[in-house]
N, C-alpha and C. Protein backbone atom coordinates (compact mmCIF):
# COMPACT_ATOMS: atom_id res chain seq x y z
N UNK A 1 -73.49 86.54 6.58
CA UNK A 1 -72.71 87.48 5.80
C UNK A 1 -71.45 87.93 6.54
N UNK A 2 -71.48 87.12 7.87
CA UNK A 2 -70.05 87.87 8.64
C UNK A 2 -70.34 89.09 9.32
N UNK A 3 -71.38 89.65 9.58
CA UNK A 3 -71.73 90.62 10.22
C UNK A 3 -71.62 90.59 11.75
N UNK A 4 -70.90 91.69 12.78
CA UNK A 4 -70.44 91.22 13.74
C UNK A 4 -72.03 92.36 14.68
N UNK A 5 -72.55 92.15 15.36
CA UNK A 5 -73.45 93.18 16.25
C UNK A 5 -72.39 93.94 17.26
N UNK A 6 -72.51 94.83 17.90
CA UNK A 6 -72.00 95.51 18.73
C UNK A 6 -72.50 95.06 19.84
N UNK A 7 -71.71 95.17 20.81
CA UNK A 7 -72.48 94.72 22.10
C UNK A 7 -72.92 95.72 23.00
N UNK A 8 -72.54 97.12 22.98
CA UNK A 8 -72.80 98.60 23.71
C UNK A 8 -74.22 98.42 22.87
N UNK A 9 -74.53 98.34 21.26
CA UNK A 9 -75.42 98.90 20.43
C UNK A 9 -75.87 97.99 19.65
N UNK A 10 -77.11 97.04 19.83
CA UNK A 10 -77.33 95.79 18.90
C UNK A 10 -77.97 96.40 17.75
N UNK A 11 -78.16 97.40 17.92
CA UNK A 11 -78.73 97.68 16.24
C UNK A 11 -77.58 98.54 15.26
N UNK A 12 -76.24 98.11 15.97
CA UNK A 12 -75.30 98.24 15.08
C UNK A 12 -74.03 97.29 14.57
N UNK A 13 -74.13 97.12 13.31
CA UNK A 13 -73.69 95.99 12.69
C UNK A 13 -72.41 96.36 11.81
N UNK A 14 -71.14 95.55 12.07
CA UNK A 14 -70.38 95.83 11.47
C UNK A 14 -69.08 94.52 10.79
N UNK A 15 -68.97 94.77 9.63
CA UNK A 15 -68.25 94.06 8.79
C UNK A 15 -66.85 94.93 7.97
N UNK A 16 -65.69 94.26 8.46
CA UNK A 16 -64.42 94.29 8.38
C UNK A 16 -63.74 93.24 7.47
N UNK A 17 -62.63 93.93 6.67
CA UNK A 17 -61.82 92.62 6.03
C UNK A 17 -60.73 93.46 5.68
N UNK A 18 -59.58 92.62 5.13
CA UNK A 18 -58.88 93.47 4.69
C UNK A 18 -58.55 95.07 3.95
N UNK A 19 -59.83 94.82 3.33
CA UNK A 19 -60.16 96.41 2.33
C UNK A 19 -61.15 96.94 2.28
N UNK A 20 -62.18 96.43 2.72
CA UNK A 20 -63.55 97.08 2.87
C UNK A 20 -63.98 96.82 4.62
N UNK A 21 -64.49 97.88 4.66
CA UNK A 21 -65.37 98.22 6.07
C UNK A 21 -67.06 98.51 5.89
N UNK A 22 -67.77 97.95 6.60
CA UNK A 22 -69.03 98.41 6.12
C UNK A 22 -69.43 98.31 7.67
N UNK A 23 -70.23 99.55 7.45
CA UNK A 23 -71.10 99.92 8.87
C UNK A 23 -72.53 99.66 8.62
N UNK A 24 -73.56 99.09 9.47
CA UNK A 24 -74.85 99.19 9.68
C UNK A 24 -75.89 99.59 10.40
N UNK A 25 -76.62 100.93 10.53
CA UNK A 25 -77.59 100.99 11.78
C UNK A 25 -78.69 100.71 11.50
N UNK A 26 -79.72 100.02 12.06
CA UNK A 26 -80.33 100.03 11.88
C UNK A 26 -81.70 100.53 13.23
N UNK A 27 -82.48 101.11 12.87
CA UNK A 27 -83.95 101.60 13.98
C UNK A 27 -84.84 100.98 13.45
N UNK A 28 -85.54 100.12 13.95
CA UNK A 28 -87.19 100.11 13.49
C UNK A 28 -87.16 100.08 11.71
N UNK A 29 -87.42 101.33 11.19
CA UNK A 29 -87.91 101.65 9.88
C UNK A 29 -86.96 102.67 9.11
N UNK A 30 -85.70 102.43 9.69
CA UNK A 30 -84.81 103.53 9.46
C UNK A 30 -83.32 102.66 9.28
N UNK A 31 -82.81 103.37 8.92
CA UNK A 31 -81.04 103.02 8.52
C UNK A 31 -80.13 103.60 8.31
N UNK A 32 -79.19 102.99 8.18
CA UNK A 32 -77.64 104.29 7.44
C UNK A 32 -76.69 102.86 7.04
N UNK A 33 -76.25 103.40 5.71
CA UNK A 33 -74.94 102.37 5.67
C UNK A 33 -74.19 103.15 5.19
N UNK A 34 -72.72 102.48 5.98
CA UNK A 34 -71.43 103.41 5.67
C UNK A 34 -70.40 102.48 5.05
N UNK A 35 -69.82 102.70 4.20
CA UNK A 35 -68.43 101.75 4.07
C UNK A 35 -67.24 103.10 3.31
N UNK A 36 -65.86 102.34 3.10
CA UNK A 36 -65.13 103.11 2.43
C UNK A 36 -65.19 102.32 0.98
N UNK A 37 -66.17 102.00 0.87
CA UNK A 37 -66.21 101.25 -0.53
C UNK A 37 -67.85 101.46 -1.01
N UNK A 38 -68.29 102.50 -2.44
CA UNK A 38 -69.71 102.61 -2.72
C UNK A 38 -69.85 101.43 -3.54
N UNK A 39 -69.05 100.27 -3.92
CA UNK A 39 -69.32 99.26 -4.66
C UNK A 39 -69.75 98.29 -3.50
N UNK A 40 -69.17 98.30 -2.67
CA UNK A 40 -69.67 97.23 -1.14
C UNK A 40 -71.31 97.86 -0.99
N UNK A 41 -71.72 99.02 -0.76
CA UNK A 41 -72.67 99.66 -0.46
C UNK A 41 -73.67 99.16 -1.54
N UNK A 42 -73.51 99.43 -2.44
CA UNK A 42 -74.10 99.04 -4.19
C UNK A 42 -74.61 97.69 -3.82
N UNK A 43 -73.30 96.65 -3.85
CA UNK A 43 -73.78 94.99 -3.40
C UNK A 43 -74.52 95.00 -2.37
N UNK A 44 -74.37 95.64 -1.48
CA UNK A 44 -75.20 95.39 0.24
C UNK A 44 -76.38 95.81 -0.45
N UNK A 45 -76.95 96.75 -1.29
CA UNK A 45 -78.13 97.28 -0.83
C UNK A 45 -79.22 96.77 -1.69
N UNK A 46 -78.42 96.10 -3.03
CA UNK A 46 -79.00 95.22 -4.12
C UNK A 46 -79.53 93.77 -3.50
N UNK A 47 -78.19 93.46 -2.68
CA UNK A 47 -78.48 92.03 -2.10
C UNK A 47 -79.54 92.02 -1.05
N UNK A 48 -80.39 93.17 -0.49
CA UNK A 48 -81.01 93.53 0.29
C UNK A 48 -82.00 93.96 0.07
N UNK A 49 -82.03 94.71 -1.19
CA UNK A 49 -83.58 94.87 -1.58
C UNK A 49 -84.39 93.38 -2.28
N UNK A 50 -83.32 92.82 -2.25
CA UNK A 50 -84.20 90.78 -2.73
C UNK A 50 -84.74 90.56 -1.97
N UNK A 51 -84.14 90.78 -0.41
CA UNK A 51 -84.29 90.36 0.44
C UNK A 51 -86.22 90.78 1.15
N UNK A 52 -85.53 92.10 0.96
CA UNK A 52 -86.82 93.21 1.38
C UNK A 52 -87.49 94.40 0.99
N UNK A 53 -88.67 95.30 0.83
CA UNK A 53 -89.25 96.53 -0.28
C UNK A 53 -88.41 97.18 0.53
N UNK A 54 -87.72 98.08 0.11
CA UNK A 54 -87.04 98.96 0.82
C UNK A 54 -87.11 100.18 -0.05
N UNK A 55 -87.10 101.44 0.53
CA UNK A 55 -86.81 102.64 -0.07
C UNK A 55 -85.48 103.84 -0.15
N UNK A 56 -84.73 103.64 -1.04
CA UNK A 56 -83.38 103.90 -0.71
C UNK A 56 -83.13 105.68 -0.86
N UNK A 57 -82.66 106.81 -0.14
CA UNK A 57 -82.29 107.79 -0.33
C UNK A 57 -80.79 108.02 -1.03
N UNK A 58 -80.87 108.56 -2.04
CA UNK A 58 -79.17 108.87 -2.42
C UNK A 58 -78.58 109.75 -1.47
N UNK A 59 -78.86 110.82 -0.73
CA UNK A 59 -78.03 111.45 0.37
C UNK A 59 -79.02 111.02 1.91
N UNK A 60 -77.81 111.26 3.26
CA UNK A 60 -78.67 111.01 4.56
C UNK A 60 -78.90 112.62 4.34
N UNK A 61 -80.27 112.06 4.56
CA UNK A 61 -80.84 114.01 5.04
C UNK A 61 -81.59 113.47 6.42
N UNK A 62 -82.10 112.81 6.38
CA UNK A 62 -83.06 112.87 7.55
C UNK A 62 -82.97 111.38 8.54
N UNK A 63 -82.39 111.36 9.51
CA UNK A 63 -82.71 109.47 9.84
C UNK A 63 -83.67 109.73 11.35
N UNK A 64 -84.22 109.21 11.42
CA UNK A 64 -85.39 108.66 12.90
C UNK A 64 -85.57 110.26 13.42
N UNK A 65 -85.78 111.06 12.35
CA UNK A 65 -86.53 112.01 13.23
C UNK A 65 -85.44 113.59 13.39
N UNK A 66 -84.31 113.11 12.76
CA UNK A 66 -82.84 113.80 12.79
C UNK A 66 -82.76 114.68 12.04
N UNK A 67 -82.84 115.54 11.61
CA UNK A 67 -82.15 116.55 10.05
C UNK A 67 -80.53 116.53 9.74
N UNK A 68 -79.94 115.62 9.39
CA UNK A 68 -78.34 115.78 8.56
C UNK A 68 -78.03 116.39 7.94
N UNK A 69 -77.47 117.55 8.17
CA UNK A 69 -76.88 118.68 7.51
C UNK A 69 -75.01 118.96 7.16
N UNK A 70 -74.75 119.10 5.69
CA UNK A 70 -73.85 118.98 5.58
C UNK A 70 -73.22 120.16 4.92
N UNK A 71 -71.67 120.49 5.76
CA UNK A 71 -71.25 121.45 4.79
C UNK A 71 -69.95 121.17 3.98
N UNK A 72 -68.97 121.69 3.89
CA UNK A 72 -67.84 121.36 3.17
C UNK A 72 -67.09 120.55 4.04
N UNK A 73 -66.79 120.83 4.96
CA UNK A 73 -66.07 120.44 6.33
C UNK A 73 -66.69 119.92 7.37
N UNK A 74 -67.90 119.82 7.51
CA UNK A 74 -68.69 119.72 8.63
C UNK A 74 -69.96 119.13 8.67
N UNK A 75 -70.28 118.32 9.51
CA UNK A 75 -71.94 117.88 9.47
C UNK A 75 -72.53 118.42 10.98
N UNK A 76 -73.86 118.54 10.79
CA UNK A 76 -74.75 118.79 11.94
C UNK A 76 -76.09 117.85 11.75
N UNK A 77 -76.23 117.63 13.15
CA UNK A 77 -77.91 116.92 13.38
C UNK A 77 -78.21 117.98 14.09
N UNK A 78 -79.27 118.11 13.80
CA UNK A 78 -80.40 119.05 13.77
C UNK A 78 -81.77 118.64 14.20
N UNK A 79 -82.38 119.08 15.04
CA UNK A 79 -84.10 117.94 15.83
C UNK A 79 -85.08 119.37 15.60
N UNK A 80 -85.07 120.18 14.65
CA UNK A 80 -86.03 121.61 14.06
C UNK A 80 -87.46 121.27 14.82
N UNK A 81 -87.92 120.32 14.63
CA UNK A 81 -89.31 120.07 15.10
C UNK A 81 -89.31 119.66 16.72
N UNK A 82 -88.71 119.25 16.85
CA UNK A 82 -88.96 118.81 18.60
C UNK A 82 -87.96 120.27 19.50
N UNK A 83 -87.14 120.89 18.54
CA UNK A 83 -86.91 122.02 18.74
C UNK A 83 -88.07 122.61 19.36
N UNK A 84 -88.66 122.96 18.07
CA UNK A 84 -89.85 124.07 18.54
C UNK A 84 -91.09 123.53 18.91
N UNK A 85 -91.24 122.20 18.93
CA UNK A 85 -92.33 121.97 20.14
C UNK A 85 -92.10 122.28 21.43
N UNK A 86 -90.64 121.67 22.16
CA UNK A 86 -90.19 122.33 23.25
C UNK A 86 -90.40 123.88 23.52
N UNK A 87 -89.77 124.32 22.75
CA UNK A 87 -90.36 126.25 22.71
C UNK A 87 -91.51 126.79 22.90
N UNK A 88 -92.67 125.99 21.81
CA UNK A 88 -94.13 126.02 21.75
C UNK A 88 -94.93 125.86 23.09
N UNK A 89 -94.25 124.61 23.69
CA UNK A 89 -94.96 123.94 24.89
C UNK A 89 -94.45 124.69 26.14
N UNK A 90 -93.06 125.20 26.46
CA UNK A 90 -92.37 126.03 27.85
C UNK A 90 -92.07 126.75 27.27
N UNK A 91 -92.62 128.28 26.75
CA UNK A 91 -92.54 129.69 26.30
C UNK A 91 -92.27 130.36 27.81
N UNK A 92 -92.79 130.34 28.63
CA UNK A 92 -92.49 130.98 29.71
C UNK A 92 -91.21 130.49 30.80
N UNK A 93 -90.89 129.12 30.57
CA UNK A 93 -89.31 128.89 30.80
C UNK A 93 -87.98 128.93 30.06
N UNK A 94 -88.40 129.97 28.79
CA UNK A 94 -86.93 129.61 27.85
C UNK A 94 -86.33 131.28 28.63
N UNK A 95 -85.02 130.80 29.17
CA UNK A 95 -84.34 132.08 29.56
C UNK A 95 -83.07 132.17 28.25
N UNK A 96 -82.71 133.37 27.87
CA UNK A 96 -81.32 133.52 26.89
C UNK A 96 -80.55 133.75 27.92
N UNK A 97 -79.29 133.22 27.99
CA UNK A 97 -78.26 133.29 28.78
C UNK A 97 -77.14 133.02 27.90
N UNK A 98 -75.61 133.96 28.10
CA UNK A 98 -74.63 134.03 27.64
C UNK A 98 -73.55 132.69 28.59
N UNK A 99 -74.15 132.09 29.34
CA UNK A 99 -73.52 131.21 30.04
C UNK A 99 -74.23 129.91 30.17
N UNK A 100 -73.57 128.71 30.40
CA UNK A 100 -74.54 127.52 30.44
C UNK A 100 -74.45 127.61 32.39
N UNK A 101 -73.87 128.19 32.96
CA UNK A 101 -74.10 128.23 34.11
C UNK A 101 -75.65 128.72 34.68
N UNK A 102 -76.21 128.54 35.63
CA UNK A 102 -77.26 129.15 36.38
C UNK A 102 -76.99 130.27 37.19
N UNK A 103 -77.21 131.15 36.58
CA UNK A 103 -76.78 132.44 36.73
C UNK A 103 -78.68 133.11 37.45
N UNK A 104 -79.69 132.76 37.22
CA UNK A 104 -80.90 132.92 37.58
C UNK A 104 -81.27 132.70 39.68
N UNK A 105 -81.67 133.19 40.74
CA UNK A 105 -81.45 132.93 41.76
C UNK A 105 -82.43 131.41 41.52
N UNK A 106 -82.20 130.37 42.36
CA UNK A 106 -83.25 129.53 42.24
C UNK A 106 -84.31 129.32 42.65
N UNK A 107 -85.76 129.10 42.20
CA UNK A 107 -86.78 129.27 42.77
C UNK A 107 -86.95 128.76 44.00
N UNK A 108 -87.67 129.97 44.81
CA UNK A 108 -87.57 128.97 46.26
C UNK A 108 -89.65 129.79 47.02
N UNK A 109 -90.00 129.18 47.60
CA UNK A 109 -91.23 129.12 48.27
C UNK A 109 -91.40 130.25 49.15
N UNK A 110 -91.95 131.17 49.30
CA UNK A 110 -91.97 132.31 49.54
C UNK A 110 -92.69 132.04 51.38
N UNK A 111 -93.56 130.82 51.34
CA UNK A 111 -94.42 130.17 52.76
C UNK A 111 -93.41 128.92 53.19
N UNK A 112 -93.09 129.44 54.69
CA UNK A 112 -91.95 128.31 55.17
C UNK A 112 -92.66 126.91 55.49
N UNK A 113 -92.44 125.82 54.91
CA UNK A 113 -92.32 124.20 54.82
C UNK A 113 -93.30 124.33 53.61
N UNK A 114 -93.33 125.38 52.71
CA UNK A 114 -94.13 124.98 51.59
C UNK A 114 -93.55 124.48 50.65
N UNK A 115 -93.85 122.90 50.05
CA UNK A 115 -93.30 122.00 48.92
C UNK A 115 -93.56 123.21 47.62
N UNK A 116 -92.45 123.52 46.86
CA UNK A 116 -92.67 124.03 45.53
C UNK A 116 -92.70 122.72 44.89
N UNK A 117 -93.52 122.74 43.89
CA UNK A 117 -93.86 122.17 42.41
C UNK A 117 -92.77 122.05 41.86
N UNK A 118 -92.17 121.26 41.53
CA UNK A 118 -90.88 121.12 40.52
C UNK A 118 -91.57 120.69 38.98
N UNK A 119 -92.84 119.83 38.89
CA UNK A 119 -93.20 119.07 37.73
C UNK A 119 -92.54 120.23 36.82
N UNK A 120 -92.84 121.42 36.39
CA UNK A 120 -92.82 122.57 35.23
C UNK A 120 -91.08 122.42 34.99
N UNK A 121 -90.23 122.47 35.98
CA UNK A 121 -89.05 122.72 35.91
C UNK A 121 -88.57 120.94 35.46
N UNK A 122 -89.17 120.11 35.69
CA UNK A 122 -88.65 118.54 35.47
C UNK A 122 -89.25 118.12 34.26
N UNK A 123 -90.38 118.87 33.89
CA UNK A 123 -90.46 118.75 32.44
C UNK A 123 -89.57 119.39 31.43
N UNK A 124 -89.53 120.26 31.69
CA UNK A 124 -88.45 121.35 30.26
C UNK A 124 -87.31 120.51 30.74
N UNK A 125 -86.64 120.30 31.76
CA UNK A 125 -85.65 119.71 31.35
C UNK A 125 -85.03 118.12 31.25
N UNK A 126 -86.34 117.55 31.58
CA UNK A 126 -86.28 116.31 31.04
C UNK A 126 -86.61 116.51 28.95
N UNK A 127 -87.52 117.41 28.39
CA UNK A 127 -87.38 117.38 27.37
C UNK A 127 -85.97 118.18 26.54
N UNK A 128 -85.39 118.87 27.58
CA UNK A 128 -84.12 119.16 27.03
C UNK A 128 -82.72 118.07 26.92
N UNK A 129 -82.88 117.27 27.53
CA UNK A 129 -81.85 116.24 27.99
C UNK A 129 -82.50 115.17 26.96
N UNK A 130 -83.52 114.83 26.46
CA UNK A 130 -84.20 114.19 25.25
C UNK A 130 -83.66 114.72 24.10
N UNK A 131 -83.92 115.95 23.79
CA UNK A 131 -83.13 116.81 22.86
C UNK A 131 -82.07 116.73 22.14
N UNK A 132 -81.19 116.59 23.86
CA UNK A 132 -79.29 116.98 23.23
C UNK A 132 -79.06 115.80 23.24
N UNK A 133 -79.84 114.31 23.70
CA UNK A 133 -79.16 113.41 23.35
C UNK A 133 -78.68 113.07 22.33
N UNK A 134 -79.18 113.55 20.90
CA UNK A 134 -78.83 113.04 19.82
C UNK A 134 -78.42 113.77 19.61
N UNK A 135 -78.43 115.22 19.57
CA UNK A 135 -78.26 116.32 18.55
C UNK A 135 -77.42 117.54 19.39
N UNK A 136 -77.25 117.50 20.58
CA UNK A 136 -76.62 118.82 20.84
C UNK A 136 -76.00 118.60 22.06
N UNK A 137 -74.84 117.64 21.60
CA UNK A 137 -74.13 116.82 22.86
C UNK A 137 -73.30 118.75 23.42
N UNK A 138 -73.27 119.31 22.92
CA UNK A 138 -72.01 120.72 23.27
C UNK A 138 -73.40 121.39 24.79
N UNK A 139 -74.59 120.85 24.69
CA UNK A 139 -75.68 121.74 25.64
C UNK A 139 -75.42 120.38 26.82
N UNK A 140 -74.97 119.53 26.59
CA UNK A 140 -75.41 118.56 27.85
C UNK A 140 -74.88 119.02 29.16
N UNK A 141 -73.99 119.71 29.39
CA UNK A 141 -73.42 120.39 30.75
C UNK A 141 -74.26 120.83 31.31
N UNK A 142 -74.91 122.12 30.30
CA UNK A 142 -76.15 122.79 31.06
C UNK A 142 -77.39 122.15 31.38
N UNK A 143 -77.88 121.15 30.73
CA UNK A 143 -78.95 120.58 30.68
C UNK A 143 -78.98 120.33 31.78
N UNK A 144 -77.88 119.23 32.19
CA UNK A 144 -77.44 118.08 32.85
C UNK A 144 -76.75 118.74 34.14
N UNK A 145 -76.22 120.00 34.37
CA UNK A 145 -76.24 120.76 35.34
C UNK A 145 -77.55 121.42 36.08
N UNK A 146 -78.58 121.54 35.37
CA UNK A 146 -79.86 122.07 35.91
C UNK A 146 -80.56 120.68 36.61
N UNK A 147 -80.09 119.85 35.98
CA UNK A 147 -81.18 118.82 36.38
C UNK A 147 -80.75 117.93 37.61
């Protein structure tokens, strides 16, 4: 079909021509197609359900786990559930802070050559850096500064 793969991203596929553009992602059991043409989209997705059972959404609301939220001007991804499992699971490490800086002194061992435990602190923020990968690239400083 002329479909070119990306080479940064093989599960992204893209087709160019003079007047139509069509984008493809594909995950596992998941997708998105984009073009500036809904008649290209129409043909792609007809010529594709021959192909395969597929189940088509009229708006992206949700892809691999994502919430797509749209406003007039603006979209957001949104991860609500792995949100608040994180919360659920480290209740006693969520600090509110008006800064992404570490403003907290850092934990330190109260018995001299005693190894502190990091696992508690390398979990929350290995699941925070899981997090913002998709959805909250504006937190990665802090994440990615703690860690």
């Amino acid at each position: 079909m002329g479909f070119t793969a990306m080479e940064v991203n093989q599960s992204l596929y893209i087709f160019c021509s003079r007047e139509t553009a069509i984008a493809i992602w594909i995950h596992v059991d998941d997708g998105v197609i984009a073009s500036n043409s809904p008649a290209v989209v129409s043909d792609f997705k007809h010529w594709l359900h021959a192909e395969v059972n597929i189940n088509w959404n009229a708006a992206l609301s949700q892809i691999v786990g994502l919430e797509c939220v749209f406003g007039k001007s603006e979209a957001a991804i949104v991860q609500k559930q792995l949100t608040n499992s994180i919360l659920d699971t480290y209740p006693q490490h969520i600090v509110k802070n008006d800064s992404p800086l570490l403003v907290l002194p850092m934990a330190k061992s109260t018995v001299k050559d005693e190894i502190l435990d990091t696992t508690p602190f390398c979990l929350v923020v290995g699941s925070l850096v899981y997090l913002i990968s998709g959805s909250w690239p504006d937190l990665a400083f802090a994440v990615n500064y703690l860690a």
